[in-house]
N, C-alpha and C. Protein backbone atom coordinates (compact mmCIF):
# COMPACT_ATOMS: atom_id res chain seq x y z
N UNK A 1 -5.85 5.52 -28.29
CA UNK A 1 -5.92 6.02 -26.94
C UNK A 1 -7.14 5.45 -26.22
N UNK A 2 -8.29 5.44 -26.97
CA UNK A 2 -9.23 4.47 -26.51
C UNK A 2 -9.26 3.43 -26.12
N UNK A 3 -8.25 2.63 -26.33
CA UNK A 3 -8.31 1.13 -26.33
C UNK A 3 -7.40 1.10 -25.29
N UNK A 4 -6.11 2.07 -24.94
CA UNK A 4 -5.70 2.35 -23.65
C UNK A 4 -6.32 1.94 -22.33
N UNK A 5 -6.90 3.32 -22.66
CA UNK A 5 -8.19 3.69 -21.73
C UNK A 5 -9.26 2.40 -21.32
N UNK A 6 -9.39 1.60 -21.97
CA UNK A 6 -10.35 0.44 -22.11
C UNK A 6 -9.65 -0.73 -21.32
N UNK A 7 -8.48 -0.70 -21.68
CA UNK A 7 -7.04 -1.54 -20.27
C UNK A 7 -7.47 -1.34 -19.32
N UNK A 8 -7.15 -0.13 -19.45
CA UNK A 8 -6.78 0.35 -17.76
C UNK A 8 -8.20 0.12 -16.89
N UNK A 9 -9.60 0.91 -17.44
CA UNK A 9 -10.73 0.46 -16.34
C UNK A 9 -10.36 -1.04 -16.76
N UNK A 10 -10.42 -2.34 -17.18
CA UNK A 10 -10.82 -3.45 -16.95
C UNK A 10 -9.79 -4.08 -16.36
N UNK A 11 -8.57 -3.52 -16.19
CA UNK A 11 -7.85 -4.22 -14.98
C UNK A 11 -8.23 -3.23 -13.65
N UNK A 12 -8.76 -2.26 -13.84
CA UNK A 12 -8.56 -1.35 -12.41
C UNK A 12 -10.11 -2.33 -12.62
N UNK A 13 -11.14 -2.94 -12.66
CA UNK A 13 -12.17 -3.82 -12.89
C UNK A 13 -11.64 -5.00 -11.67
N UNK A 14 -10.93 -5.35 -12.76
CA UNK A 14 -10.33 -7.16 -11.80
C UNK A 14 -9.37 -6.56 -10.74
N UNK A 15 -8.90 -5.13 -10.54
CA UNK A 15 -8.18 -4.99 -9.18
C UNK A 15 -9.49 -4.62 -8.22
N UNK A 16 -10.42 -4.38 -8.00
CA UNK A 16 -11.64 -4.08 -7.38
C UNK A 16 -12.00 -5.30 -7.22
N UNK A 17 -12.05 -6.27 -8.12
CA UNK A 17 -13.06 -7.41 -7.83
C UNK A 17 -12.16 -8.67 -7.07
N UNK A 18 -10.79 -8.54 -7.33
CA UNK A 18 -10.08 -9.44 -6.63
C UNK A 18 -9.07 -8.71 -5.36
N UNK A 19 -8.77 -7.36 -5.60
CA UNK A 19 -7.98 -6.85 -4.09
C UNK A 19 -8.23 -6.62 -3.31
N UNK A 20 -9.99 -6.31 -3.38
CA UNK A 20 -10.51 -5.60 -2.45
C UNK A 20 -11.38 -6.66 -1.61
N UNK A 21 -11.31 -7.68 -1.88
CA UNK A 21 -12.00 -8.96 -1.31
C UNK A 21 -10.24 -9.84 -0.38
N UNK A 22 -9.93 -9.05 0.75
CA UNK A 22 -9.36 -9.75 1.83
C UNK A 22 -9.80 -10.44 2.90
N UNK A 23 -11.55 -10.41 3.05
CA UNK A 23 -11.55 -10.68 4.33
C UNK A 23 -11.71 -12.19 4.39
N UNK A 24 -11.50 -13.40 2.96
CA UNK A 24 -11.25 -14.80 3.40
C UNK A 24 -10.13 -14.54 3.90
N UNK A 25 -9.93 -15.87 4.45
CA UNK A 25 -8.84 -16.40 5.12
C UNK A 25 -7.85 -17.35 4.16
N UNK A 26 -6.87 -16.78 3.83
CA UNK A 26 -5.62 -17.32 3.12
C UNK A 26 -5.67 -19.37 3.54
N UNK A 27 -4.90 -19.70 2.52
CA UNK A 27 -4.18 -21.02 2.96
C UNK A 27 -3.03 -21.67 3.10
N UNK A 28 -3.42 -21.42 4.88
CA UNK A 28 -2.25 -21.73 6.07
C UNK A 28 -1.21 -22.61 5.81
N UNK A 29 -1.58 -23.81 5.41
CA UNK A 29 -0.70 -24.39 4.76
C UNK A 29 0.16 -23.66 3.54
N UNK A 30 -0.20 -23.13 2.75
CA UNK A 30 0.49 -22.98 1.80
C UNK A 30 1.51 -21.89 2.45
N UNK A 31 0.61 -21.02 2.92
CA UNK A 31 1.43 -19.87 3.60
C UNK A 31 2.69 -19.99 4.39
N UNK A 32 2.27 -21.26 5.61
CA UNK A 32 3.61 -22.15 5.79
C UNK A 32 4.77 -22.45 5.19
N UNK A 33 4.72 -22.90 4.35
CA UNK A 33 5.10 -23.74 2.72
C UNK A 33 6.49 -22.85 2.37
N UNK A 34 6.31 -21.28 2.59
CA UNK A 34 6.85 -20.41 2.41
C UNK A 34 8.16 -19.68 3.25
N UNK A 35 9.19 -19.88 3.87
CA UNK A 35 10.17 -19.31 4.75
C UNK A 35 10.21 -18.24 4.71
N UNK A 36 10.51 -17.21 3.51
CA UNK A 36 9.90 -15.85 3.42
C UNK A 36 8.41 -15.27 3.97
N UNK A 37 7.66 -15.93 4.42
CA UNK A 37 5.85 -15.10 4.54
C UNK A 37 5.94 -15.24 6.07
N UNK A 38 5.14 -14.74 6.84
CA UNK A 38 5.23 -14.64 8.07
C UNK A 38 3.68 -14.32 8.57
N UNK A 39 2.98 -15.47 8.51
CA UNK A 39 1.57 -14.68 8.93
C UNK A 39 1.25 -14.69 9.87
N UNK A 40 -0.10 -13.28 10.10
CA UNK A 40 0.01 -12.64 11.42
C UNK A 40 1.36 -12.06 12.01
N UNK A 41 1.88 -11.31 11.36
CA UNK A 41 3.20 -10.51 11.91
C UNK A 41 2.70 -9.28 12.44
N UNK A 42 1.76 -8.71 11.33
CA UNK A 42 0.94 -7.18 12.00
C UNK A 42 0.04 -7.72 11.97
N UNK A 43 -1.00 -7.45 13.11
CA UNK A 43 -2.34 -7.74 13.42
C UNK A 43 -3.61 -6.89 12.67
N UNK A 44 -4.10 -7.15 12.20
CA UNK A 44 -5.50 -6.74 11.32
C UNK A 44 -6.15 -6.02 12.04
N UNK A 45 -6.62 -5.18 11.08
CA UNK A 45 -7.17 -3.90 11.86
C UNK A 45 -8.74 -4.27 12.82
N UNK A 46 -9.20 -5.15 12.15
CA UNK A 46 -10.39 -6.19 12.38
C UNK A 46 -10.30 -7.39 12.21
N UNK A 47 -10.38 -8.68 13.25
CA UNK A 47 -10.28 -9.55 12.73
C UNK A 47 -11.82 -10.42 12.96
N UNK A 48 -12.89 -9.52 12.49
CA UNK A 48 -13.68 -10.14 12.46
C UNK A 48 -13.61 -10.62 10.99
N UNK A 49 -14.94 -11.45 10.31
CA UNK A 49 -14.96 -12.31 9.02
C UNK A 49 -13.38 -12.91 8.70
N UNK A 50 -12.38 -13.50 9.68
CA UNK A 50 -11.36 -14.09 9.60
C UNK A 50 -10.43 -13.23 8.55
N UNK A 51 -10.05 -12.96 8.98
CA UNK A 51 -8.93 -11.44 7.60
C UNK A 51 -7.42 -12.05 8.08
N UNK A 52 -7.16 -12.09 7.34
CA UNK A 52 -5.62 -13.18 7.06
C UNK A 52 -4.51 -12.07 6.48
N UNK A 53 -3.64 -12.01 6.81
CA UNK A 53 -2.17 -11.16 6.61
C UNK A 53 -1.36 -11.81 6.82
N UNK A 54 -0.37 -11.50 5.88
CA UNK A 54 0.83 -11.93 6.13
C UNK A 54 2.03 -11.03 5.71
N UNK A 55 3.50 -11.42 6.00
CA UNK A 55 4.32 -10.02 5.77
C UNK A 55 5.07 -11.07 4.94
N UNK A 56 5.73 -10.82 3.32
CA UNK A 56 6.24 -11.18 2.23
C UNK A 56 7.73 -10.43 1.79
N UNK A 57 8.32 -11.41 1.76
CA UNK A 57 9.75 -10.85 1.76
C UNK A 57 10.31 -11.77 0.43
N UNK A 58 9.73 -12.22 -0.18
CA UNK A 58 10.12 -13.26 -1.88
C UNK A 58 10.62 -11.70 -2.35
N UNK A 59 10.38 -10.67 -2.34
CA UNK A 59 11.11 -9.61 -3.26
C UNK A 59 11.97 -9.01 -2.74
N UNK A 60 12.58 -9.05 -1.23
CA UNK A 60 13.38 -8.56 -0.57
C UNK A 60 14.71 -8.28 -1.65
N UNK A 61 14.59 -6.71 -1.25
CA UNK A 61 15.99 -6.63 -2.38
C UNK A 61 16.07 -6.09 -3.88
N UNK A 62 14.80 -6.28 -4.44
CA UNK A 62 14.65 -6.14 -5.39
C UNK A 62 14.02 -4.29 -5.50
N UNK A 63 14.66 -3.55 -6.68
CA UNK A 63 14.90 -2.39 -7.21
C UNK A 63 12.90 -2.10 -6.88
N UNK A 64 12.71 -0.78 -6.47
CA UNK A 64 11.35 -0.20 -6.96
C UNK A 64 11.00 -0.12 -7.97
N UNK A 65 9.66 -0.47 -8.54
CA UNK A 65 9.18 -0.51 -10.29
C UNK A 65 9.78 1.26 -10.43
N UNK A 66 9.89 1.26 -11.50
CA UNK A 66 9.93 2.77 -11.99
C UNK A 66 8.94 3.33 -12.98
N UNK A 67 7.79 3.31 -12.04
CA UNK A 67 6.18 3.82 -13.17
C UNK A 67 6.38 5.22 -12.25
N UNK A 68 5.62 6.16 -13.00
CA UNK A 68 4.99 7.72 -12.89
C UNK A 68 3.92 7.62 -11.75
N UNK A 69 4.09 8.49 -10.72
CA UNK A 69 2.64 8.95 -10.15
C UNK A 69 2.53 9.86 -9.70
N UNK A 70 1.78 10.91 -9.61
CA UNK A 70 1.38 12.60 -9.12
C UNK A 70 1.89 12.77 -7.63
N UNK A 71 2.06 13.30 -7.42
CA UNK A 71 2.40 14.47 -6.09
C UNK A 71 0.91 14.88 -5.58
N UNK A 72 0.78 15.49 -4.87
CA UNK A 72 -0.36 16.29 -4.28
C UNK A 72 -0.11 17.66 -4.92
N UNK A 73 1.24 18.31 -5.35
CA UNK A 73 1.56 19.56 -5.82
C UNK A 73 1.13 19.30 -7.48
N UNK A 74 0.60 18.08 -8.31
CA UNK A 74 0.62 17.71 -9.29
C UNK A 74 2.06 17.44 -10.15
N UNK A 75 3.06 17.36 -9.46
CA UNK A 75 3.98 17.03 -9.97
C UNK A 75 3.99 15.53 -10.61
N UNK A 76 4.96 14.80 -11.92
CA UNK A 76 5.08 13.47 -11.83
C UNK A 76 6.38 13.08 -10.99
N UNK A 77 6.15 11.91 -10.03
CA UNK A 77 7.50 11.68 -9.33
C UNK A 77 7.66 10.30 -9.82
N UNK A 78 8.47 9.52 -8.98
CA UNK A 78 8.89 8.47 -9.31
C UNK A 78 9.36 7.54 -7.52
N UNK A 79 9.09 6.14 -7.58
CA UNK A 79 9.54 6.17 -5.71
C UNK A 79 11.24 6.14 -5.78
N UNK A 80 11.72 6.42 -7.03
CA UNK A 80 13.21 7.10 -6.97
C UNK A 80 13.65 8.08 -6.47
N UNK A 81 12.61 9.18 -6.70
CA UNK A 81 12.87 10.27 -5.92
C UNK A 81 12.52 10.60 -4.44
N UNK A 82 12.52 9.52 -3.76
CA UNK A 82 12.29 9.41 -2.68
C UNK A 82 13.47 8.66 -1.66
N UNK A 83 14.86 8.00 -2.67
CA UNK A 83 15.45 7.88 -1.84
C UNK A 83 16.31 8.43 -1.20
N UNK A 84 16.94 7.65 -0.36
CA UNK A 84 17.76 8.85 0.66
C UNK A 84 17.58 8.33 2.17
N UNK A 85 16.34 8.04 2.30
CA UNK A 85 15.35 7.38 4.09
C UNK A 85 14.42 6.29 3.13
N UNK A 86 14.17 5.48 4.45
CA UNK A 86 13.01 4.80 4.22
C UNK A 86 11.95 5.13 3.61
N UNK A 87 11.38 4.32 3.12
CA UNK A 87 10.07 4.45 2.28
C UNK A 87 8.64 3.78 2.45
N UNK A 88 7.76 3.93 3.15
CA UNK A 88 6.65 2.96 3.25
C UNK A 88 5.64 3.47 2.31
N UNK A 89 5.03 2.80 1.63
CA UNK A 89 4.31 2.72 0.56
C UNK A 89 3.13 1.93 0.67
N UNK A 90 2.47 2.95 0.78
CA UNK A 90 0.29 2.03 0.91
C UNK A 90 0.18 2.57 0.04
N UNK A 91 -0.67 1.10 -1.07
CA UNK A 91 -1.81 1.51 -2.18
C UNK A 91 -3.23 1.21 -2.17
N UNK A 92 -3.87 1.76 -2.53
CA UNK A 92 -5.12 2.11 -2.46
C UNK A 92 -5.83 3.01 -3.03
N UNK A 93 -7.46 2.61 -2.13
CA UNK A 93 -8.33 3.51 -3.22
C UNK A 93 -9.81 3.38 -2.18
N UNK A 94 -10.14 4.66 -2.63
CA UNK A 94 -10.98 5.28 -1.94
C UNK A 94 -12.78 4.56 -2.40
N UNK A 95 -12.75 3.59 -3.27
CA UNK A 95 -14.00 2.69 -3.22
C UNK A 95 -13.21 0.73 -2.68
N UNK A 96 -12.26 0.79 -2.24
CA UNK A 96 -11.84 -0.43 -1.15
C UNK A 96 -11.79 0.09 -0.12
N UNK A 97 -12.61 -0.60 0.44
CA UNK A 97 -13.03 -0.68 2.09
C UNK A 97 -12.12 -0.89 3.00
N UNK A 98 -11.59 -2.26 2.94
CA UNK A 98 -10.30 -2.53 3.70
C UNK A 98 -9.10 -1.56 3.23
N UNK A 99 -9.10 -0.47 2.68
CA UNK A 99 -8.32 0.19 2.64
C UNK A 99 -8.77 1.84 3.07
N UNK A 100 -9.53 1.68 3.44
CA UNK A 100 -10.48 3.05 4.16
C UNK A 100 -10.36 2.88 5.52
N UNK A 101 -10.52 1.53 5.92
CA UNK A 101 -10.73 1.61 7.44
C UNK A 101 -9.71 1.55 7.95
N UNK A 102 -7.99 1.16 6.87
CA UNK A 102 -6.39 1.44 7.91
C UNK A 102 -6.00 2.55 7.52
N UNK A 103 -7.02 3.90 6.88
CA UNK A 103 -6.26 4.87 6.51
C UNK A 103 -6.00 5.72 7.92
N UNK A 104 -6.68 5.98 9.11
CA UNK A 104 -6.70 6.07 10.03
C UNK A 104 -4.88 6.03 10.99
N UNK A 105 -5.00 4.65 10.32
CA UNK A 105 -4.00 3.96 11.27
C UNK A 105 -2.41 4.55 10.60
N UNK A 106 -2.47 4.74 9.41
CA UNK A 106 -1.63 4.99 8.45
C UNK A 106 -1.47 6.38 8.79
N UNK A 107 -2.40 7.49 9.04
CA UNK A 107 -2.49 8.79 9.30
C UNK A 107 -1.26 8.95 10.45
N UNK A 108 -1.82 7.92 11.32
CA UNK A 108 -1.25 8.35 12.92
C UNK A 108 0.17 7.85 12.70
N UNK A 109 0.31 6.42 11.81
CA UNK A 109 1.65 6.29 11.97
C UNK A 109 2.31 7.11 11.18
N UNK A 110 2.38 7.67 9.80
CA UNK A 110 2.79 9.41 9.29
C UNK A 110 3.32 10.10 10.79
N UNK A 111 2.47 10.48 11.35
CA UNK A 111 2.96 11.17 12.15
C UNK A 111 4.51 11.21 13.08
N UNK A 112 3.85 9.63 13.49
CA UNK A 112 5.08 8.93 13.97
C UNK A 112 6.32 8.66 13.65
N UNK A 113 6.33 8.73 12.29
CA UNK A 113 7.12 8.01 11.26
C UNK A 113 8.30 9.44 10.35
N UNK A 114 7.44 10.54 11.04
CA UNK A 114 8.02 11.76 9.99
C UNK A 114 9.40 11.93 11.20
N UNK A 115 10.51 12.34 10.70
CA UNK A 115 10.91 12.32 9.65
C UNK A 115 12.13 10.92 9.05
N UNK A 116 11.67 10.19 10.07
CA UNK A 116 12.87 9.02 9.53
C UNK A 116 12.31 8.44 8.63
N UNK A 117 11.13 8.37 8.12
CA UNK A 117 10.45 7.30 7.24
C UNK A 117 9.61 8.04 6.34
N UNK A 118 10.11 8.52 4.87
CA UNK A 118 8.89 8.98 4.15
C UNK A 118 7.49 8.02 3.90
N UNK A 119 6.46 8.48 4.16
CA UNK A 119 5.28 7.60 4.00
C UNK A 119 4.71 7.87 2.90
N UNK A 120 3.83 7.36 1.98
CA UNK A 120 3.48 7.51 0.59
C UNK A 120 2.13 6.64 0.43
N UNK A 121 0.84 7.37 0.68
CA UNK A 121 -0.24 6.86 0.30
C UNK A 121 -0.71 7.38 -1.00
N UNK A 122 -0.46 6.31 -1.49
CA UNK A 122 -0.88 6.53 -3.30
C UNK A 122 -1.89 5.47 -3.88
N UNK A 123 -3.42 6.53 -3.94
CA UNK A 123 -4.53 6.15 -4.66
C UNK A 123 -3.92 5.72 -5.82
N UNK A 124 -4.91 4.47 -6.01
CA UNK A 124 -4.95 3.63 -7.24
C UNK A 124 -6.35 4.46 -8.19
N UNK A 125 -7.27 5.14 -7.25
CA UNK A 125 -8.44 5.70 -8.16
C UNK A 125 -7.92 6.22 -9.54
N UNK A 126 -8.79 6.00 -10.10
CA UNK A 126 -8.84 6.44 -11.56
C UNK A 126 -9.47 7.98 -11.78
N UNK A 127 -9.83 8.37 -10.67
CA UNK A 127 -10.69 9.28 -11.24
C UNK A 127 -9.61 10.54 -9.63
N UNK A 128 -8.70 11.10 -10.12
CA UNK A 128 -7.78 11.73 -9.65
C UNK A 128 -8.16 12.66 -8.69
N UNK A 129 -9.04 13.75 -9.10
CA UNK A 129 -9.42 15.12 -8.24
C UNK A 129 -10.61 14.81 -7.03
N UNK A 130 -10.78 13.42 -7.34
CA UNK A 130 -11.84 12.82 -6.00
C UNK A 130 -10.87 12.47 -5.21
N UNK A 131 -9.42 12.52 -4.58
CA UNK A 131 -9.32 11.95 -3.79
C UNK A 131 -8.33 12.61 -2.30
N UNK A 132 -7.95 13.87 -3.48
CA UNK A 132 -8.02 14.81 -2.49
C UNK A 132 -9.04 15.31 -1.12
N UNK A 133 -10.49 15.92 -2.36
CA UNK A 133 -11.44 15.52 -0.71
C UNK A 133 -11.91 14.55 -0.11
N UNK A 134 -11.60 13.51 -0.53
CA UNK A 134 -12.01 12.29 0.13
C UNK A 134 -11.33 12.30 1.51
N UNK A 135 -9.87 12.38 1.20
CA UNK A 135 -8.58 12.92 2.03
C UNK A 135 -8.92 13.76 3.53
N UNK A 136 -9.59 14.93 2.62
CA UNK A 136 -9.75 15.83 3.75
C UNK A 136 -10.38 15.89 4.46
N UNK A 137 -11.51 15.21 4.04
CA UNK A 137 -13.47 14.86 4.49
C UNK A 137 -12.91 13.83 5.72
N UNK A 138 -12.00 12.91 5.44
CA UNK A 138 -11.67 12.05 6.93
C UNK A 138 -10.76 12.91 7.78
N UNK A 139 -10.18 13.65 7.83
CA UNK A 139 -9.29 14.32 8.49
C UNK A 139 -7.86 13.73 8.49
N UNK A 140 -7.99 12.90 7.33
CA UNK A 140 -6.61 12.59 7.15
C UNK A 140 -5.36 13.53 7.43
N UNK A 141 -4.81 14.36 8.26
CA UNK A 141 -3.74 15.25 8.31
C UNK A 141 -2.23 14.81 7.63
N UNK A 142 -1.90 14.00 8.21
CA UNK A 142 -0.64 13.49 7.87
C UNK A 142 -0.44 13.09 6.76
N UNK A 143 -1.32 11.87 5.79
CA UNK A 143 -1.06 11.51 4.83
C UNK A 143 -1.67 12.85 3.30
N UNK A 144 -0.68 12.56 2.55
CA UNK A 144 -0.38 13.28 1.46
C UNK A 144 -1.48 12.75 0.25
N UNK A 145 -2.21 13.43 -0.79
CA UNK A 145 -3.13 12.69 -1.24
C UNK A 145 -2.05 12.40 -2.89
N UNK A 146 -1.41 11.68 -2.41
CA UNK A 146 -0.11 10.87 -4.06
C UNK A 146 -1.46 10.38 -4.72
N UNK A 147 -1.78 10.11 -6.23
CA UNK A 147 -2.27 9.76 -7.45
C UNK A 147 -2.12 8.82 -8.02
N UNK A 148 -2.48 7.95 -8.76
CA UNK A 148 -1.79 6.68 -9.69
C UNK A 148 -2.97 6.23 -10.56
N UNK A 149 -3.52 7.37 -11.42
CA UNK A 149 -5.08 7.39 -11.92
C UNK A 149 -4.71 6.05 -13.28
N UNK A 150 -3.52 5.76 -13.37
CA UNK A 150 -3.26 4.43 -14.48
C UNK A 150 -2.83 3.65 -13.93
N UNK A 151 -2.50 3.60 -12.35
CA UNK A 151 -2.23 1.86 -11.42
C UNK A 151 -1.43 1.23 -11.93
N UNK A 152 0.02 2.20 -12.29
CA UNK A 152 1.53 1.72 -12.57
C UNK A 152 1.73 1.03 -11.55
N UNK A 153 1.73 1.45 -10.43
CA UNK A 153 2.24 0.43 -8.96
C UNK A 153 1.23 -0.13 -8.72
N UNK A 154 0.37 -0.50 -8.84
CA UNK A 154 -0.07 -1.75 -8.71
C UNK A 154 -0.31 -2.97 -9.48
N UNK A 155 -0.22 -2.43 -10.34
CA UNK A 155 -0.07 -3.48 -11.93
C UNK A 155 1.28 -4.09 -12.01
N UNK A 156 2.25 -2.93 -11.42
CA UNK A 156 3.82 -3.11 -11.52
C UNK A 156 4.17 -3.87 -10.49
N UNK A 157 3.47 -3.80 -9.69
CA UNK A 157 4.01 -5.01 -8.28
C UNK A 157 3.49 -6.01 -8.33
N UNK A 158 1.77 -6.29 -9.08
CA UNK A 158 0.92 -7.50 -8.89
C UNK A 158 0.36 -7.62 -8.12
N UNK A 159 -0.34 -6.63 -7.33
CA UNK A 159 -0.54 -6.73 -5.64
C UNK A 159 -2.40 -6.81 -5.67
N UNK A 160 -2.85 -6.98 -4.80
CA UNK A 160 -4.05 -6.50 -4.81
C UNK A 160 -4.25 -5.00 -3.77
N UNK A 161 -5.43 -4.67 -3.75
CA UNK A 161 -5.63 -3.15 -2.28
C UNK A 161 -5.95 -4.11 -0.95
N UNK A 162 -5.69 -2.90 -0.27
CA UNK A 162 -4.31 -2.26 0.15
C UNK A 162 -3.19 -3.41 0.27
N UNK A 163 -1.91 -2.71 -0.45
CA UNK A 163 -0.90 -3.00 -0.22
C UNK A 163 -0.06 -2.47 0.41
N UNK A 164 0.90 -2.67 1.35
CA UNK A 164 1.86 -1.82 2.10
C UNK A 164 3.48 -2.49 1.30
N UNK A 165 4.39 -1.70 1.15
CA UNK A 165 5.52 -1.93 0.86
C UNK A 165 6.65 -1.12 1.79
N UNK A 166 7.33 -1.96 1.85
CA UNK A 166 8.47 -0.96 2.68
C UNK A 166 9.77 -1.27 2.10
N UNK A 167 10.80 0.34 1.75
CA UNK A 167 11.99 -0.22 1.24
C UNK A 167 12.75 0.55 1.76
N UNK A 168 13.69 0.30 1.72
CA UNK A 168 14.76 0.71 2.42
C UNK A 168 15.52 2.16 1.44
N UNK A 169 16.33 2.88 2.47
CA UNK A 169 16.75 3.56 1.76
C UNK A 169 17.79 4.36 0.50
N UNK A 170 17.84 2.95 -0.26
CA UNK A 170 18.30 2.61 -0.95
C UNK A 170 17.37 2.22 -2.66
N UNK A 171 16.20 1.94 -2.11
CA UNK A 171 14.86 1.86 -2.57
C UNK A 171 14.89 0.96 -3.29
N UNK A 172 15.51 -0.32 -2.38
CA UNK A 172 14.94 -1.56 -2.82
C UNK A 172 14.42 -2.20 -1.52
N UNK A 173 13.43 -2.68 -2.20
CA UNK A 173 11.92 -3.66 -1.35
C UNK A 173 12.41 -4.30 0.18
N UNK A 174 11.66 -4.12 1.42
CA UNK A 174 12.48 -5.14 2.10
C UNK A 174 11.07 -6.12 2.62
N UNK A 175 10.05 -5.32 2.47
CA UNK A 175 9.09 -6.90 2.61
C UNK A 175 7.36 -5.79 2.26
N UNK A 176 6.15 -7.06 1.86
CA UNK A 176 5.16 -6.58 1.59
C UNK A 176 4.23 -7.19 2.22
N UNK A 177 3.09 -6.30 2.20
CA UNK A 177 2.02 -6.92 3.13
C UNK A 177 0.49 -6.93 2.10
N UNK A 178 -0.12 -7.19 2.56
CA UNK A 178 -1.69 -7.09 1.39
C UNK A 178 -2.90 -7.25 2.73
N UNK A 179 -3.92 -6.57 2.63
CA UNK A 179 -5.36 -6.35 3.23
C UNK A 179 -5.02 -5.54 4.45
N UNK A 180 -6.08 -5.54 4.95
CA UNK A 180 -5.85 -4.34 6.21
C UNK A 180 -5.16 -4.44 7.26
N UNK A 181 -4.37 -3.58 7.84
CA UNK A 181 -3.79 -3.76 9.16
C UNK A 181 -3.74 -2.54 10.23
N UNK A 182 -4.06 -3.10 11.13
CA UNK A 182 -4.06 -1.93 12.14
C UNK A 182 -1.96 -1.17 12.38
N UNK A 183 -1.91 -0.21 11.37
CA UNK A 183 -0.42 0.37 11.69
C UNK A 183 0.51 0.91 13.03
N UNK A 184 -0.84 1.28 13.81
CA UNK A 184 -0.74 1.43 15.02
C UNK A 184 0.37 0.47 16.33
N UNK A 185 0.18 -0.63 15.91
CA UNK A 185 0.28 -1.52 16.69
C UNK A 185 1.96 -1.72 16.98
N UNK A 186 2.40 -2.59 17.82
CA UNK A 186 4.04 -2.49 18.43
C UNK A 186 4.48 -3.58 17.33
N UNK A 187 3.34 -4.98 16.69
CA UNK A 187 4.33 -5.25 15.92
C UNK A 187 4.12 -4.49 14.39
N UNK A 188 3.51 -3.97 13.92
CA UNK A 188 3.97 -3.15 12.53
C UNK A 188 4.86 -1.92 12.90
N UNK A 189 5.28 -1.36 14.51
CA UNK A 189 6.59 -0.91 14.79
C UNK A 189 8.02 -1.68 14.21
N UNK A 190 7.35 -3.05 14.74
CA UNK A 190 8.80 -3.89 14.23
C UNK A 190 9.05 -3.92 13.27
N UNK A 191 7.81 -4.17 12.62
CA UNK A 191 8.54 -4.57 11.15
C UNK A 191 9.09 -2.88 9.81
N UNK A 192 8.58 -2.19 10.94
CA UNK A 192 8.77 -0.88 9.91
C UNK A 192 10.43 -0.69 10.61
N UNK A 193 11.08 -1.50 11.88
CA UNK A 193 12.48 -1.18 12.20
C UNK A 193 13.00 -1.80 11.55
N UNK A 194 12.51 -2.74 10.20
CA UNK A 194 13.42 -3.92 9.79
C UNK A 194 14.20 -2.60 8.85
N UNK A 195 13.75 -1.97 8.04
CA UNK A 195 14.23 -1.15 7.20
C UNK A 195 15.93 0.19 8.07
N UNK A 196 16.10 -0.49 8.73
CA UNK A 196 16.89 0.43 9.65
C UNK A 196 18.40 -0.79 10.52
């Protein structure tokens, strides 16, 4: 169980040291390269230090991982039990930055979004009962404080923080995004109508 345990911080290690570092700027070319990627589709919540996004559709279609993660009620769910409606899915964690400063944006679109679109912000933290008040201390209202203290979905997707996923309701994938984005905005409206 130790040696478990010893996994998990040293990849939740290299997910800190490589997800949470978005604000280079991707390569354009390559990004090009790609017919599926679409960069700059949603605009960055900041685009100062050049912060590069793009919206990823190589998994379009493909089934939701089926790893375990907590409820806010402490339940284990699954993003199976979520289908039925849309699904948008931010991961994160409450020591990534670029994922602190679109929780905001994520709050307001919850709001927006209830009830055609279940929203699902699920900490990658390891350390579980911190992230409830973290939650509350911003006035997060809308978003739900979901768990993932072993970073099944993010290990399971390959992603770095923050990741956004959106699937349809059917709860397979219809495109992904990685680093910060302002949710607010008319085009991450669009792309949250693709699911519809």
């Amino acid at each position: 169980m130790a040696s478990r345990s010893a996994i998990v911080f040293l990849l939740g290690l290299a997910l800190a040291a490589a997800g949470c570092d978005r604000q280079r700027p991707g390569d354009g070319q390559a990004t090009a390269a790609h017919n599926d990627t679409s960069p700059d589709e949603v605009q960055p919540a900041s685009k100062k230090h050049g912060a590069h996004n793009a919206v990823d559709r190589h998994q379009r279609g493909m089934a939701a991982v089926d790893s375990v993660f907590i409820s806010p009620e402490g339940k284990r769910v699954r993003l199976a039990d979520f289908r039925g409606k849309p699904v948008l899915l931010n991961l994160w964690a409450t020591w990534c930055a670029p994922c602190v400063k679109e929780l905001p944006t994520l709050d307001t679109l919850a709001g927006q979004l209830e009830p055609k679109v279940t929203m699902l912000a699920v900490s990658q933290d390891m350390e579980p009962a911190k992230v409830a008040p973290f939650v509350a201390a911003r006035h997060l209202t809308r978003l739900k404080p979901y768990t993932d203290p072993e970073m099944g979905l993010s290990l399971g997707y390959r992603v770095n923080l923050p990741t956004t996923i959106l699937f349809d309701a059917k709860g397979h994938e219809i495109w992904r995004t990685s680093g910060e984005m302002d949710w607010t905005s008319a085009a991450a409206r669009k792309l949250i109508d693709e699911a519809f």
